[in-house]
Protein backbone atom coordinates (compact mmCIF):
# COMPACT_ATOMS: atom_id res chain seq x y z
CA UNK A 1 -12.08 -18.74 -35.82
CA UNK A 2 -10.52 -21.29 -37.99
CA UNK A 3 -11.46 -25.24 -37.39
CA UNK A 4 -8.68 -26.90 -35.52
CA UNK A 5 -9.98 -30.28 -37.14
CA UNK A 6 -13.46 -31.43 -37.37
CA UNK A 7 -13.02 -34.86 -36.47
CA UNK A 8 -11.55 -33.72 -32.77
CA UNK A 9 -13.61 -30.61 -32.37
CA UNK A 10 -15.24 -32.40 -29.10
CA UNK A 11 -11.95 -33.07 -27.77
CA UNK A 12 -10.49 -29.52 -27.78
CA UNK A 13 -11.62 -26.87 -25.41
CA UNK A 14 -12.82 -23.76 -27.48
CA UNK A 15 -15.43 -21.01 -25.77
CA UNK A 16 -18.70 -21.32 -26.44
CA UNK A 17 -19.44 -18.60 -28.76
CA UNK A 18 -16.33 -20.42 -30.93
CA UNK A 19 -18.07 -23.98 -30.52
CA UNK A 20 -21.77 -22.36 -31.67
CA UNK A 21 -19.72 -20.89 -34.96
CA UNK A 22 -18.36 -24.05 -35.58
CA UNK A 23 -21.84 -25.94 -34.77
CA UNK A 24 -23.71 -23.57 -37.46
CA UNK A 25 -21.30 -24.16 -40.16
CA UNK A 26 -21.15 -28.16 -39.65
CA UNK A 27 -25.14 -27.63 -40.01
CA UNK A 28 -24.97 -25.54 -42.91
CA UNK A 29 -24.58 -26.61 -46.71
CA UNK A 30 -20.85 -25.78 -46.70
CA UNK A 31 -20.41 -28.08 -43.53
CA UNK A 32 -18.96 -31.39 -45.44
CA UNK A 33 -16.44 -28.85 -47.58
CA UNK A 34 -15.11 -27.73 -44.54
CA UNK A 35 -14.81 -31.30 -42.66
CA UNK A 36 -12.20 -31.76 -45.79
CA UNK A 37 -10.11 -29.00 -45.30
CA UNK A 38 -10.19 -27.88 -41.52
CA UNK A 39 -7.70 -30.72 -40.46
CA UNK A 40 -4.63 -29.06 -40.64
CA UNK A 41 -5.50 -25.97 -39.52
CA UNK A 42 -5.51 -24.77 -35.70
CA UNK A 43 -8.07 -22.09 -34.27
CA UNK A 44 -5.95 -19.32 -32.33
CA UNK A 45 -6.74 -16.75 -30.01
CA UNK A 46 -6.78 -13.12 -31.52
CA UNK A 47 -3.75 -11.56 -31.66
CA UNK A 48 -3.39 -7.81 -31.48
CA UNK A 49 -0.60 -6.94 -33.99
CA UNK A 50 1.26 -4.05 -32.41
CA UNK A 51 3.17 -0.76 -33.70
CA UNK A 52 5.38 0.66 -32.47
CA UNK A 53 4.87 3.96 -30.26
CA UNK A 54 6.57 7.06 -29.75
CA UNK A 55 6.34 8.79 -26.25
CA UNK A 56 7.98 11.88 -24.53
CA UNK A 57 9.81 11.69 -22.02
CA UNK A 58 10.87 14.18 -19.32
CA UNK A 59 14.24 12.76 -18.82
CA UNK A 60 15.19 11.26 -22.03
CA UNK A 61 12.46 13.25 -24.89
CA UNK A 62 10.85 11.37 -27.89
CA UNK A 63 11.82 7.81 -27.50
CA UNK A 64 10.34 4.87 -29.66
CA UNK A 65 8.96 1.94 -28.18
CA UNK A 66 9.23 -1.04 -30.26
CA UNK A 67 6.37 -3.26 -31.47
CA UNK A 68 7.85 -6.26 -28.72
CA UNK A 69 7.43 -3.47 -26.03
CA UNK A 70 4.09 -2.48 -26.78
CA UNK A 71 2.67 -6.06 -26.54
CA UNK A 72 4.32 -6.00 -23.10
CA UNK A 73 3.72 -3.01 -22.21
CA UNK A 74 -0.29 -3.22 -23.04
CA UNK A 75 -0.73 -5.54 -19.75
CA UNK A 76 -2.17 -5.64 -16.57
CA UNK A 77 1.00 -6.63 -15.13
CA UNK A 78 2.92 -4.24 -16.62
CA UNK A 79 0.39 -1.13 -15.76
CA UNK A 80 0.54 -1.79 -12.87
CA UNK A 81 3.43 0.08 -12.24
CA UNK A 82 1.60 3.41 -12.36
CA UNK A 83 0.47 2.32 -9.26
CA UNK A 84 3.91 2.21 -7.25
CA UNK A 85 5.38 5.54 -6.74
CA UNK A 86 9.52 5.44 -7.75
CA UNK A 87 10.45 6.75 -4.23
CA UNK A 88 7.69 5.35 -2.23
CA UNK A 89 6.65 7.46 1.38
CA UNK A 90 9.18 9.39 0.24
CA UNK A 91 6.41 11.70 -2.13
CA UNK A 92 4.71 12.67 1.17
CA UNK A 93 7.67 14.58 2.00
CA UNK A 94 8.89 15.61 -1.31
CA UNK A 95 5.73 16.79 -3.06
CA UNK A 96 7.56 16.44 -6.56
CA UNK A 97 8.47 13.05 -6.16
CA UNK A 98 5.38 11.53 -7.59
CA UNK A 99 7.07 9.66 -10.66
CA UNK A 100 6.31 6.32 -10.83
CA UNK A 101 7.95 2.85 -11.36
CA UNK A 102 6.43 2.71 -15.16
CA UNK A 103 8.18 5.63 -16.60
CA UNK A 104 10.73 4.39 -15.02
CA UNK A 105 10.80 1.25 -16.66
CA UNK A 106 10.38 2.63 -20.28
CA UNK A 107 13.53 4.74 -19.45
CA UNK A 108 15.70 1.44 -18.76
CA UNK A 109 14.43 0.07 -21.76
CA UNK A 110 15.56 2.90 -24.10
CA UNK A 111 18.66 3.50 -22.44
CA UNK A 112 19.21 -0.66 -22.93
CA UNK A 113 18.50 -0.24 -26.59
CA UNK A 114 20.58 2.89 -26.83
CA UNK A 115 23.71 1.23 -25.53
CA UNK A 116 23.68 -1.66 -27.38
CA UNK A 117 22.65 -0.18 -30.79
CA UNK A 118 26.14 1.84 -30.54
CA UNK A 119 27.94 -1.08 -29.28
CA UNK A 120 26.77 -3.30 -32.57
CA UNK A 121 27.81 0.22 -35.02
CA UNK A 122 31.10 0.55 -33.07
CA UNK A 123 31.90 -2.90 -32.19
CA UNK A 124 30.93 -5.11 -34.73
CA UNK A 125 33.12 -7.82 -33.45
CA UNK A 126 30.47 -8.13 -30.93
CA UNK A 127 28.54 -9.95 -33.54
CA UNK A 128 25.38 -8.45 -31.91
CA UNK A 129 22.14 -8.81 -33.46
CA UNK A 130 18.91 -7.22 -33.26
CA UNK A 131 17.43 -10.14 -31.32
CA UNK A 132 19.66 -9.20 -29.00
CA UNK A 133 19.12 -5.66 -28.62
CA UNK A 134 15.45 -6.59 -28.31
CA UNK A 135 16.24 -9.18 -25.42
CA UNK A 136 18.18 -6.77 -23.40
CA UNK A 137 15.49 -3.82 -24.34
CA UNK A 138 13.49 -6.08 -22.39
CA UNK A 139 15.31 -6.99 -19.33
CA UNK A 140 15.67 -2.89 -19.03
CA UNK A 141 11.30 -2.96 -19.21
CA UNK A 142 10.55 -5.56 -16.88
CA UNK A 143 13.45 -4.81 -14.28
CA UNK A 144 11.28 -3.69 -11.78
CA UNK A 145 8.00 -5.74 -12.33
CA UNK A 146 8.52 -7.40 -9.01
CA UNK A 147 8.27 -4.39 -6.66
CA UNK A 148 5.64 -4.37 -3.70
CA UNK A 149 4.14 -1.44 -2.39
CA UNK A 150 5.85 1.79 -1.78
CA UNK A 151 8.96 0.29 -2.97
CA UNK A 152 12.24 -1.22 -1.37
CA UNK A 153 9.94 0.00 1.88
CA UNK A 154 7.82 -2.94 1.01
CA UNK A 155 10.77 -5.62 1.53
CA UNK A 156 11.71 -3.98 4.88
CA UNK A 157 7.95 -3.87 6.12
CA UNK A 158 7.75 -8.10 5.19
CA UNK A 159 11.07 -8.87 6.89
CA UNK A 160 9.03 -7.43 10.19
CA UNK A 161 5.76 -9.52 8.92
CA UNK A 162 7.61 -12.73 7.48
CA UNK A 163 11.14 -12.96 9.26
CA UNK A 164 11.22 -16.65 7.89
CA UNK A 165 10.96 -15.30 3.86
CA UNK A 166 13.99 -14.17 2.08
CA UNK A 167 11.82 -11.60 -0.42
CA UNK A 168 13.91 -10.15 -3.31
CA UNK A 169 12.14 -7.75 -5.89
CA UNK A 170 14.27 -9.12 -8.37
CA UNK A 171 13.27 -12.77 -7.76
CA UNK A 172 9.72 -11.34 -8.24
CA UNK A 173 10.58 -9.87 -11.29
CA UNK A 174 11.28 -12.79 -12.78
CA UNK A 175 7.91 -14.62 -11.84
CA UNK A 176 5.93 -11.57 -12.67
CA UNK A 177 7.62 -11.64 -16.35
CA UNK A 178 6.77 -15.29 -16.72
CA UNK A 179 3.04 -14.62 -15.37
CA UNK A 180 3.09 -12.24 -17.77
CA UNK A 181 3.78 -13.35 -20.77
CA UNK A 182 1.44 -16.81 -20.52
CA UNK A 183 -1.59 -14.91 -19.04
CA UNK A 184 -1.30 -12.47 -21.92
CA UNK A 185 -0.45 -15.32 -24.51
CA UNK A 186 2.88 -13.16 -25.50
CA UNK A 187 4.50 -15.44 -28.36
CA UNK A 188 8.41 -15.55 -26.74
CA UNK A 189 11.12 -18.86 -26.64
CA UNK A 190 11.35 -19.90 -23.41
CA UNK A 191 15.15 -20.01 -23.24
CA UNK A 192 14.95 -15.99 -24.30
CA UNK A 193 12.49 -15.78 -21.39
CA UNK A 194 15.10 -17.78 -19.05
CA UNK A 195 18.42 -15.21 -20.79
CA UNK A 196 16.29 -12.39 -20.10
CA UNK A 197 15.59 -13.35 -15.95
CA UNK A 198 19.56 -13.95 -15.79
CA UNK A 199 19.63 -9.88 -16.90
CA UNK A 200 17.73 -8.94 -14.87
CA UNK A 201 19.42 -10.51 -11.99
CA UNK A 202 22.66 -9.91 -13.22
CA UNK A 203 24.00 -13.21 -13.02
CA UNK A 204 24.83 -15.48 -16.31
CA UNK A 205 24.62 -19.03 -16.33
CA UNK A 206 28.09 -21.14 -17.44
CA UNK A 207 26.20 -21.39 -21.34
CA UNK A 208 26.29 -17.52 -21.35
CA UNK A 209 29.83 -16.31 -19.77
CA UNK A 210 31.16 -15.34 -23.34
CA UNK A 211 28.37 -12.19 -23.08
CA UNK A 212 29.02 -11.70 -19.63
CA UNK A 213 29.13 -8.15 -20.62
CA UNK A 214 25.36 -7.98 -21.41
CA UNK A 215 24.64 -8.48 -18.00
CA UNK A 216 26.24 -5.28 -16.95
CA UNK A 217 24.23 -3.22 -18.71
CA UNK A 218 20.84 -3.42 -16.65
CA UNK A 219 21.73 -5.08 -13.29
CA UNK A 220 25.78 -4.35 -13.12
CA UNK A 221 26.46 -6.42 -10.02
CA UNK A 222 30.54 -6.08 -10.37
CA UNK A 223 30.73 -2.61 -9.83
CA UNK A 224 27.03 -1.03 -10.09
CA UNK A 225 27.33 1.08 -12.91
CA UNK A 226 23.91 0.38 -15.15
CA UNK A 227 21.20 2.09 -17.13
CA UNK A 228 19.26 1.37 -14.21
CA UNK A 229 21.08 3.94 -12.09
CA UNK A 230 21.58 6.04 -14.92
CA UNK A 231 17.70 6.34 -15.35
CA UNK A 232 16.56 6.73 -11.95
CA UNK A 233 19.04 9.67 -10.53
CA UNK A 234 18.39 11.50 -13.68
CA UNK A 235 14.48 11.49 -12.84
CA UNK A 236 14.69 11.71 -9.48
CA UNK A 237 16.76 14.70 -9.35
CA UNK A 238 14.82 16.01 -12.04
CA UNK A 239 11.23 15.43 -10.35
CA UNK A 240 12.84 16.34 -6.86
CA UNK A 241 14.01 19.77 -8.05
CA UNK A 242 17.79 18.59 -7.07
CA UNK A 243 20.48 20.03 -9.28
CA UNK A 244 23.68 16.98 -10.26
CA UNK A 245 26.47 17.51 -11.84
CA UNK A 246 27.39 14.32 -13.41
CA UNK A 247 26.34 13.66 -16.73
CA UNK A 248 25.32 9.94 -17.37
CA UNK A 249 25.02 10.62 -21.38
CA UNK A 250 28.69 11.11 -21.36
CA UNK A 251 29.23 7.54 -19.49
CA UNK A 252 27.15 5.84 -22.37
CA UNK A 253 28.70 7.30 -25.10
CA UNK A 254 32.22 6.82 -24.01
CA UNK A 255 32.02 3.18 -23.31
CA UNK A 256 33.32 0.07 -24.71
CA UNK A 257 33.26 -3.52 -24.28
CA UNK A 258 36.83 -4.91 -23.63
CA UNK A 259 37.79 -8.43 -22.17
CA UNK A 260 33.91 -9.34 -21.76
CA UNK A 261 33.25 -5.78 -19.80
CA UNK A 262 31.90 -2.74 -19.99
CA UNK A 263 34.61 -0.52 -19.71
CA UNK A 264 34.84 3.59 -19.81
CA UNK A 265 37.19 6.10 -21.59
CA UNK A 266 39.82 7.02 -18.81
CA UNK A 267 38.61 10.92 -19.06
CA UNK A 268 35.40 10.12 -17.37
CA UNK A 269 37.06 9.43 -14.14
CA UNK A 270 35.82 11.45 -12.61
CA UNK A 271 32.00 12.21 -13.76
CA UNK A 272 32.27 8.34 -12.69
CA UNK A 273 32.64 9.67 -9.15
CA UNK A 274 30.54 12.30 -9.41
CA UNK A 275 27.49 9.92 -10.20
CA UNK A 276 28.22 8.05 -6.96
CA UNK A 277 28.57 10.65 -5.00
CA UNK A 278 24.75 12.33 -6.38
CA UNK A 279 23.97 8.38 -5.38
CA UNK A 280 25.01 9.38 -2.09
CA UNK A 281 24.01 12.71 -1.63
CA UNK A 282 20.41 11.48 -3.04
CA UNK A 283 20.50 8.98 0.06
CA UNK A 284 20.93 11.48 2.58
CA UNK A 285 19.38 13.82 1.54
CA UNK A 286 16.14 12.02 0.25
CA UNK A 287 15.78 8.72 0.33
CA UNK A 288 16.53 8.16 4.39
CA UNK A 289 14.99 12.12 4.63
CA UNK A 290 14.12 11.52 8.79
CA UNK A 291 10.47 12.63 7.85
CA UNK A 292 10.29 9.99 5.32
CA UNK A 293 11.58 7.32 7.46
CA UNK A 294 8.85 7.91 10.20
CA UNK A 295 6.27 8.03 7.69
CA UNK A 296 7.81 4.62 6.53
CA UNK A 297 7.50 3.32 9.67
CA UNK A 298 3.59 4.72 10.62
CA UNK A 299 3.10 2.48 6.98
CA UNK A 300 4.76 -0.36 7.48
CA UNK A 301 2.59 -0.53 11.00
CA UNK A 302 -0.33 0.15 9.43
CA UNK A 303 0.00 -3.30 7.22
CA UNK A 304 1.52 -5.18 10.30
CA UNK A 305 -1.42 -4.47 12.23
CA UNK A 306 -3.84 -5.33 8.56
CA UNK A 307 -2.03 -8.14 7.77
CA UNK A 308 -3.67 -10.80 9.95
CA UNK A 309 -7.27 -9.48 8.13
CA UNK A 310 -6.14 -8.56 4.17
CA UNK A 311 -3.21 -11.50 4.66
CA UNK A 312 -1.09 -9.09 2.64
CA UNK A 313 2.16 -10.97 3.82
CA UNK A 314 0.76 -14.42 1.37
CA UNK A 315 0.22 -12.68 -1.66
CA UNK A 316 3.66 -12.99 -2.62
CA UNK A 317 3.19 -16.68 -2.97
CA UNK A 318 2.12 -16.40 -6.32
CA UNK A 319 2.44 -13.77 -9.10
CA UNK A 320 -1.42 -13.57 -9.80
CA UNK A 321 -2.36 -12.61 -6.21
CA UNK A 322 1.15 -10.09 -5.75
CA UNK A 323 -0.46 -8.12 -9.14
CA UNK A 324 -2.89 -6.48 -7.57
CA UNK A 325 -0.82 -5.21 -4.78
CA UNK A 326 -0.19 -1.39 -5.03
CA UNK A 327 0.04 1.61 -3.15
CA UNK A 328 -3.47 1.85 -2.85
CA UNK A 329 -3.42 -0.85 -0.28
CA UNK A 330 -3.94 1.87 2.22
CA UNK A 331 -6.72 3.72 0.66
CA UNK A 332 -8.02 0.19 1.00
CA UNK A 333 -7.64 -0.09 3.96
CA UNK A 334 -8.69 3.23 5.42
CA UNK A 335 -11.97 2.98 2.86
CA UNK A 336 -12.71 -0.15 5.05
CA UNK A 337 -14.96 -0.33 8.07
CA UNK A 338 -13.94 -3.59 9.11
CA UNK A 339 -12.97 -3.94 12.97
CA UNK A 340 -10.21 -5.86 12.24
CA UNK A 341 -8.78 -2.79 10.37
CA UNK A 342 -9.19 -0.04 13.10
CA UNK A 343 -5.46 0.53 14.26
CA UNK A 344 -4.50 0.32 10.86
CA UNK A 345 -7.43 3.23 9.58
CA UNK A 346 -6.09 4.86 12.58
CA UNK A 347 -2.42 5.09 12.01
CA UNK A 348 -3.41 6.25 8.07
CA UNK A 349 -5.67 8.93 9.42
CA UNK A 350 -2.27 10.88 11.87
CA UNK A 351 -0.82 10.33 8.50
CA UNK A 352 -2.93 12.50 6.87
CA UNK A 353 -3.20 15.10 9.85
CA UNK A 354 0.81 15.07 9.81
CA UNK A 355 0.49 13.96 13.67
CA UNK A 356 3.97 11.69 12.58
CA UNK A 357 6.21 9.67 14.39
CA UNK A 358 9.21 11.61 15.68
CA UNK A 359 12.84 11.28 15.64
CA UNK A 360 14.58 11.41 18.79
CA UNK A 361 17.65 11.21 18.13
CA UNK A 362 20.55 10.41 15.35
CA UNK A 363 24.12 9.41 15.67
CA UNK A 364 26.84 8.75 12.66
CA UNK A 365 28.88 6.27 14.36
CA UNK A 366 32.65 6.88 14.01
CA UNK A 367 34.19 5.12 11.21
CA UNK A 368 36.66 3.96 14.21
CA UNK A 369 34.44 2.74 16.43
CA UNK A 370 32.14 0.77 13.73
CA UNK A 371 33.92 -2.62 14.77
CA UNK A 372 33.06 -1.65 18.74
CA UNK A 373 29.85 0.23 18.67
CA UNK A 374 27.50 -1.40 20.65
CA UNK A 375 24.55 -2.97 19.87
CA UNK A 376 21.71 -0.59 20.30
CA UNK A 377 18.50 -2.15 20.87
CA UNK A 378 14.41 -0.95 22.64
CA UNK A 379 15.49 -3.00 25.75
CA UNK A 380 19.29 -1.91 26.31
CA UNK A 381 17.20 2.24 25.92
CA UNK A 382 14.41 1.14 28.61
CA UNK A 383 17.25 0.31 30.81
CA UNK A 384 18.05 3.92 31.40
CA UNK A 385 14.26 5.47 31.13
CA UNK A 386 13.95 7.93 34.30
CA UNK A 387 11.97 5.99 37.13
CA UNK A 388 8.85 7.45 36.70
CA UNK A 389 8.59 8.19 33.33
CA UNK A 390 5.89 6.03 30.98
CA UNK A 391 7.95 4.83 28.09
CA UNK A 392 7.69 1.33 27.02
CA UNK A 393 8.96 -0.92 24.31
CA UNK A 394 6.34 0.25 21.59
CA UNK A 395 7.03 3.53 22.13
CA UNK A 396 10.21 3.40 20.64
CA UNK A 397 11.90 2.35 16.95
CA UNK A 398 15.37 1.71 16.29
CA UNK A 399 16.59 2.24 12.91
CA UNK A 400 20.06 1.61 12.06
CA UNK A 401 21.21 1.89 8.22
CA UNK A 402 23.88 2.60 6.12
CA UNK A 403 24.70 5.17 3.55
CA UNK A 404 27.20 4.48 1.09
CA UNK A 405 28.74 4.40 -3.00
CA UNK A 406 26.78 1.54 -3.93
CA UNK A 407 29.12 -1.01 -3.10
CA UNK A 408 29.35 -1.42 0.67
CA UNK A 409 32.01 -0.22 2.55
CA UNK A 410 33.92 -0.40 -0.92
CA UNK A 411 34.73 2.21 -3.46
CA UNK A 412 33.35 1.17 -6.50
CA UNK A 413 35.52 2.66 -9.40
CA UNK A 414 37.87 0.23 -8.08
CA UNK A 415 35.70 -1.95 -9.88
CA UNK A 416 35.35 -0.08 -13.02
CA UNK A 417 38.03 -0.34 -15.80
CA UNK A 418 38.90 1.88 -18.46
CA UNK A 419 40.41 2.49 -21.64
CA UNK A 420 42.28 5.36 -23.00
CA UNK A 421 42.15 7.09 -26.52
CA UNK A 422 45.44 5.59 -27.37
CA UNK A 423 44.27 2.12 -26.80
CA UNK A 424 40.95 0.97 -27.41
CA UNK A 425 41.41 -2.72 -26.76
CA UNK A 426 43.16 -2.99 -23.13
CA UNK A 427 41.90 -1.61 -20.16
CA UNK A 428 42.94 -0.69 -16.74
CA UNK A 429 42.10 0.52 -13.22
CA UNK A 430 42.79 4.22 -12.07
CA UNK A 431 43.28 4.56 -8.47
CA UNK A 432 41.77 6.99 -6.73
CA UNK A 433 44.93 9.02 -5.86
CA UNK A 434 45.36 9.90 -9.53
CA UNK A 435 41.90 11.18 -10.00
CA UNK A 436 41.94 13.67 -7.06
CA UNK A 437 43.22 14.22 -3.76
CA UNK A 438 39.62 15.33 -2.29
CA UNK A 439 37.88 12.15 -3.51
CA UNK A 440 37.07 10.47 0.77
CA UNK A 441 38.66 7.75 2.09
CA UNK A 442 35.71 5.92 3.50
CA UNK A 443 32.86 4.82 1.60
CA UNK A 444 30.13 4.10 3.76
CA UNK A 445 28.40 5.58 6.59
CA UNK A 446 26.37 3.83 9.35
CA UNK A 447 23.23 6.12 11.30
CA UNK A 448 21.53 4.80 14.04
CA UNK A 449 18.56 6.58 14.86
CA UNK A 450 15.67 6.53 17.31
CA UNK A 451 11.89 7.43 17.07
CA UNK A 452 9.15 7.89 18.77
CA UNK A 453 5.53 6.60 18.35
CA UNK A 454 4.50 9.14 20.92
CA UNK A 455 5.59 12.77 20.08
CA UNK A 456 4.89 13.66 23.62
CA UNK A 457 7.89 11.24 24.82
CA UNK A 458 10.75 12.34 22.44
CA UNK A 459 12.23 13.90 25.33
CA UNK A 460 12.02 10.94 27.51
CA UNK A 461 13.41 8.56 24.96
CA UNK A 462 16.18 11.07 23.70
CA UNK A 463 17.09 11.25 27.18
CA UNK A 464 17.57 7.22 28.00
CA UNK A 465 19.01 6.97 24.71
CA UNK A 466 21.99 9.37 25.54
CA UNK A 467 22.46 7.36 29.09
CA UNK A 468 22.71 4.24 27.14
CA UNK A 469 25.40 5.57 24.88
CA UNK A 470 27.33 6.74 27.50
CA UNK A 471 27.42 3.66 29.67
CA UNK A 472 28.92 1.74 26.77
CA UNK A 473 31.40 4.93 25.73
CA UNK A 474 31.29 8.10 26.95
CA UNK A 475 32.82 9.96 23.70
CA UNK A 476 29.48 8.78 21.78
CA UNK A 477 26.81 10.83 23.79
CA UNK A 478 28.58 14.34 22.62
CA UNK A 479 26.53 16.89 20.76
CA UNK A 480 29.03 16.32 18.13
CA UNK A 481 27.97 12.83 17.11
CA UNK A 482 23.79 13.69 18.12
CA UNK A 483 21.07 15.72 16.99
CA UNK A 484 21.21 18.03 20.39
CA UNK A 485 17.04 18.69 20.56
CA UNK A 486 15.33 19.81 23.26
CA UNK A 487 11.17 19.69 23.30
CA UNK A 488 9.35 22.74 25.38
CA UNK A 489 6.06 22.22 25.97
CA UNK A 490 6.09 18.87 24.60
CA UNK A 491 3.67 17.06 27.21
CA UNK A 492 0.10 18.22 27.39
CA UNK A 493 0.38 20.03 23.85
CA UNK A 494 -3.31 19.97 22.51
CA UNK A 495 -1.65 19.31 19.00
CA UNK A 496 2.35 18.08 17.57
CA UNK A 497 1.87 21.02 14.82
CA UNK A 498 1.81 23.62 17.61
CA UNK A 499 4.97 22.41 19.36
CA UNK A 500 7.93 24.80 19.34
CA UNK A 501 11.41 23.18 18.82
CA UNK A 502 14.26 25.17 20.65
CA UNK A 503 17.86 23.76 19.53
CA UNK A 504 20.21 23.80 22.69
CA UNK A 505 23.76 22.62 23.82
CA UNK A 506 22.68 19.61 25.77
CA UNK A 507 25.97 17.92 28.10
CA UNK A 508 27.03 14.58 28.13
CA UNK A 509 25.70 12.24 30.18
C-alpha cells in the first residue's frame, strides 16, 4: 500500500490490515520522511495485470483472448455462465446439447474481433481503431450476461410468475455488465461502458448513427444477420450431431460495409438462405422438440410452485441477487426438505423418472386461416370434455408458438443488401425470385399444441380438443392438420414407460 496522504489518513476508509501498515510506519523512525512525501500519492487496490490467453475451441480452434477479456472474463459474473446450459431443458432430450452460455460467449467475442479486424485492413476509410475493435470484442463477450435459468425458458416461466414485468435478457445484460465491472473494480470510461450496452441491444443513440453499422455486427436488429447467430448454429449443430449446409465463414469474409451497413457479396445469396432456413429447421426440430417443451413446462411449474418460498421471481430486481441464479436452482430445490418446497421436489423427481408431461395433440394452423383461427384456450377445451370424464383446468397446457426466419412473418434477405464484384461501393436488394424458384412463400409458421399434466388423460383431452376445433371449423379437426394418436391401455397403467402407443386414422369430429 502506498499512503494516500498522511494528514487525511483518518478520513479515508482503508481495511484494517492497510491502516495497521500505515500505523507501524508513522511509529517507526522513517514515519516523519514519509508524512513529507505521501501527499500526492493515492493507495489503490491490487490490480491483477492480465495476459492474454489462448483457448481451443470446438467450433472456431485456437482463438486468443485479449488481455481486456481476461480481466472480464476472470469474474464471478462472467463464470457464471458455465452454469446456464446454451439450449436449456432442451439437454434432457438431446444428450449432446450440454454446451453452455460461456463458450458461447467467447465465440461472439472472436467472431466480433474477426470481423472488424478485416473491415479496418480492407476498409480503411472506416477509420477504425483498435479501441474499437476492443469495444465491440466486448459487446460480443457480455451479450448474454443477462440470461436466467435454462435460458429464453426462463423469460417465459416469469411472464407466468410476474405478468406485470416486461423481463428482457438483454436489458439484464446491460446491468449485469455494469455490476460487473464496479464490483470487480475493472478500469473502463463510462461512455465506452454506455456504447458498448447500445451493442448489445442493437440500438445507437442520435451521437452514434454515423457507425450505425457497428451495431449490426452483434445484435443485427434490421435484418438478424450477426456473429451471434453465426456462433450459436455452428455449435449447436455441432454439439447436437446435426449436419448444415450453410457456411457462416463465407458470410464474414465476403462482407462489406456500404452506406453505414453491413452488406454481403451478391454470390452468397443463397448460403444467406440456407442459414435461415438451418435457423428454422433447428427450431423444429430442436428447440420446440415436443419432449423438450413438456419438460419446459414440468420446470417452469416446479419454480411457480417454489417461488412464493426461494422468491426467485425478485431476484431480478437487482444484478447482485440475479448472479447467483443458475440452473442449479433445481438441484436446490430438490436438495431441500423444506415443506414449502414439496410440489416443487415432486415435479423434479417425475423429471428424473421420465414420468413427463404429454402432448396431446398438435395442429399447424393454415397459413389461410391464421387471421380466423380461433382462440384456443383450457376453458373453450373443458367445454367439450365427455360428461363423465375427470379432466379439469390443471390438467391441461396450451402452448401456441411460432416458427419462423427470424424476422416474423417476414423474409429477412429482404432486409439484407448486397454488393457485387463489379461494384464494391453500391449495394442492392435481390428478390427472392432471382435466387430460386423453391425458396417458400411464407415465412412463419404458427403450432398450437396441447399437453397433459396427467399421462393417463391424453386421450380425454385429445378428444375435447378435436370437438372444440370442430365447432369453430370443421376442416381443422382432420388428421391432416393433427397428430392422429390413440392411447391403449392408457388408464390404470402401473407406469407411462410401459404404455404402448398405436398410431391410427382417427375421423373428424
Amino acid at each position: 500500500a502506498v499512503l494516500h496522504g498522511a494528514s487525511r489518513f483518518n478520513s479515508v476508509s482503508f481495511d484494517t490490515k492497510t491502516k495497521s501498515i500505515v500505523s507501524l510506519l508513522r511509529n517507526s523512525s522513517v514515519g516523519g520522511q514519509m508524512e513529507s512525501f505521501a501527499s500526492p500519492l493515492r493507495i489503490q487496490k491490487h490490480q491483477v495485470h492480465r495476459r492474454a490467453k489462448i483457448i481451443n475451441d470446438p467450433i472456431h480452434g485456437h482463438i486468443e483472448l485479449a488481455p481486456t477479456s481476461v480481466e472480464i472474463i476472470d469474474t464471478p459474473q462472467f463464470q457464471r455462465l458455465r452454469d446456464l446450459k446454451q439450449l436449456g431443458v432442451t439437454y434432457y432430450v438431446f444428450p449432446g446439447g450440454s454446451h453452455n452460455r460461456f463458450e458461447h460467449s467467447l465465440g461472439v467475442s472472436y467472431l466480433s474481433g474477426i470481423l472488424m479486424e478485416r473491415f479496418k485492413e480492407e476498409q480503411p476509410e472506416l477509420h477504425i481503431s483498435e479501441h474499437d475493435i476492443r469495444l465491440v470484442q466486448t459487446a460480443g463477450l457480455c451479450h448474454d450476461l443477462g440470461h436466467g435459468p435454462f435460458s429464453h425458458a426462463f423469460e417465459g416461466w416469469l411472464h407466468r410468475a410476474r405478468p406485470d414485468v416486461h423481463f428482457h435478457h438483454e436489458d439484464m445484460s446491460k446491468q449485469m455488465l455494469e455490476y460487473l465491472i464496479d464490483d470487480n473494480s475493472i478500469d473502463m470510461d463510462r461512455a465506452d461502458v454506455r456504447f458498448i450496452q447500445e451493442l448489445i441491444e442493437g440500438n445507437p443513440s442520435k451521437a452514434n448513427e454515423d457507425r450505425r453499422w457497428m451495431y449490426e455486427i452483434v445484435a443485427n436488429n434490421r435484418n438478424s444477420v450477426d456473429v451471434d447467430k453465426f456462433d450459436y448454429l455452428a455449435r449447436d449443430c455441432y454439439n447436437l450431431g446435426i449436419k448444415s449446409s450453410y457456411d457462416f465463414s463465407r458470410l464474414m469474409k465476403f462482407s462489406r460495409v456500404i452506406n453505414n451497413e453491413v452488406c454481403f457479396h451478391s454470390k452468397e445469396v443463397y448460403n444467406m438462405y440456407e442459414m435461415f432456413h438451418t435457423r428454422y429447421s433447428l427450431w423444429k426440430q430442436v428447440y420446440s422438440h415436443r419432449v423438450g417443451k413438456a419438460i419446459e413446462y414440468m420446470v417452469s411449474d416446479a419454480l411457480l410452485y417454489a417461488d412464493p418460498y426461494l422468491k426467485i421471481s425478485e431476484r431480478i430486481r437487482s444484478p447482485e441477487t440475479y448472479c447467483y441464479l443458475t440452473d442449479s436452482i433445481l438441484t436446490q430445490i430438490e436438495g431441500s426438505t423444506e415443506p414449502q418446497l414439496a410440489q416443487s421436489r415432486a415435479i423434479i423427481k417425475r423429471m428424473r423418472k421420465r414420468d413427463l408431461y404429454k402432448m396431446a395433440d398438435e395442429i399447424i394452423v393454415p397459413s389461410h386461416k391464421q387471421g380466423t383461427f380461433p382462440a384456443v384456450t383450457v376453458e373453450g377445451i373443458l367445454e367439450y370434455k365427455p360428461a363423465d370424464a375427470d379432466l379439469k383446468a390443471d390438467d391441461i397446457i396450451v402452448d401456441i408458438f411460432t416458427c419462423n426466419y427470424a424476422k416474423k412473418d417476414q423474409n429477412p434477405v429482404d432486409h439484407v443488401h448486397f454488393f457485387s464484384k463489379w461494384e464494391q461501393k453500391e449495394s442492392f436488394l435481390i428478390p427472392k425470385e432471382k435466387v430460386s424458384l423453391l425458396i417458400p412463400d411464407v415465412f412463419s409458421e404458427k403450432y398450437v399444441r396441447i399437453y397433459c399434466r396427467d399421462p393417463a388423460k391424453v386421450e380425454v383431452a385429445q378428444a375435447a380438443f378435436r370437438t372444440f376445433l370442430s365447432k369453430r371449423d370443421s376442416t381443422l379437426a382432420s388428421p391432416q392438420y393433427t397428430v392422429p394418436l390413440k392411447r391403449s391401455g392408457a388408464v390404470g397403467s402401473d407406469s407411462p414407460a410401459k404404455r404402448r402407443l398405436e398410431f391410427v386414422d382417427l375421423p373428424s369430429e
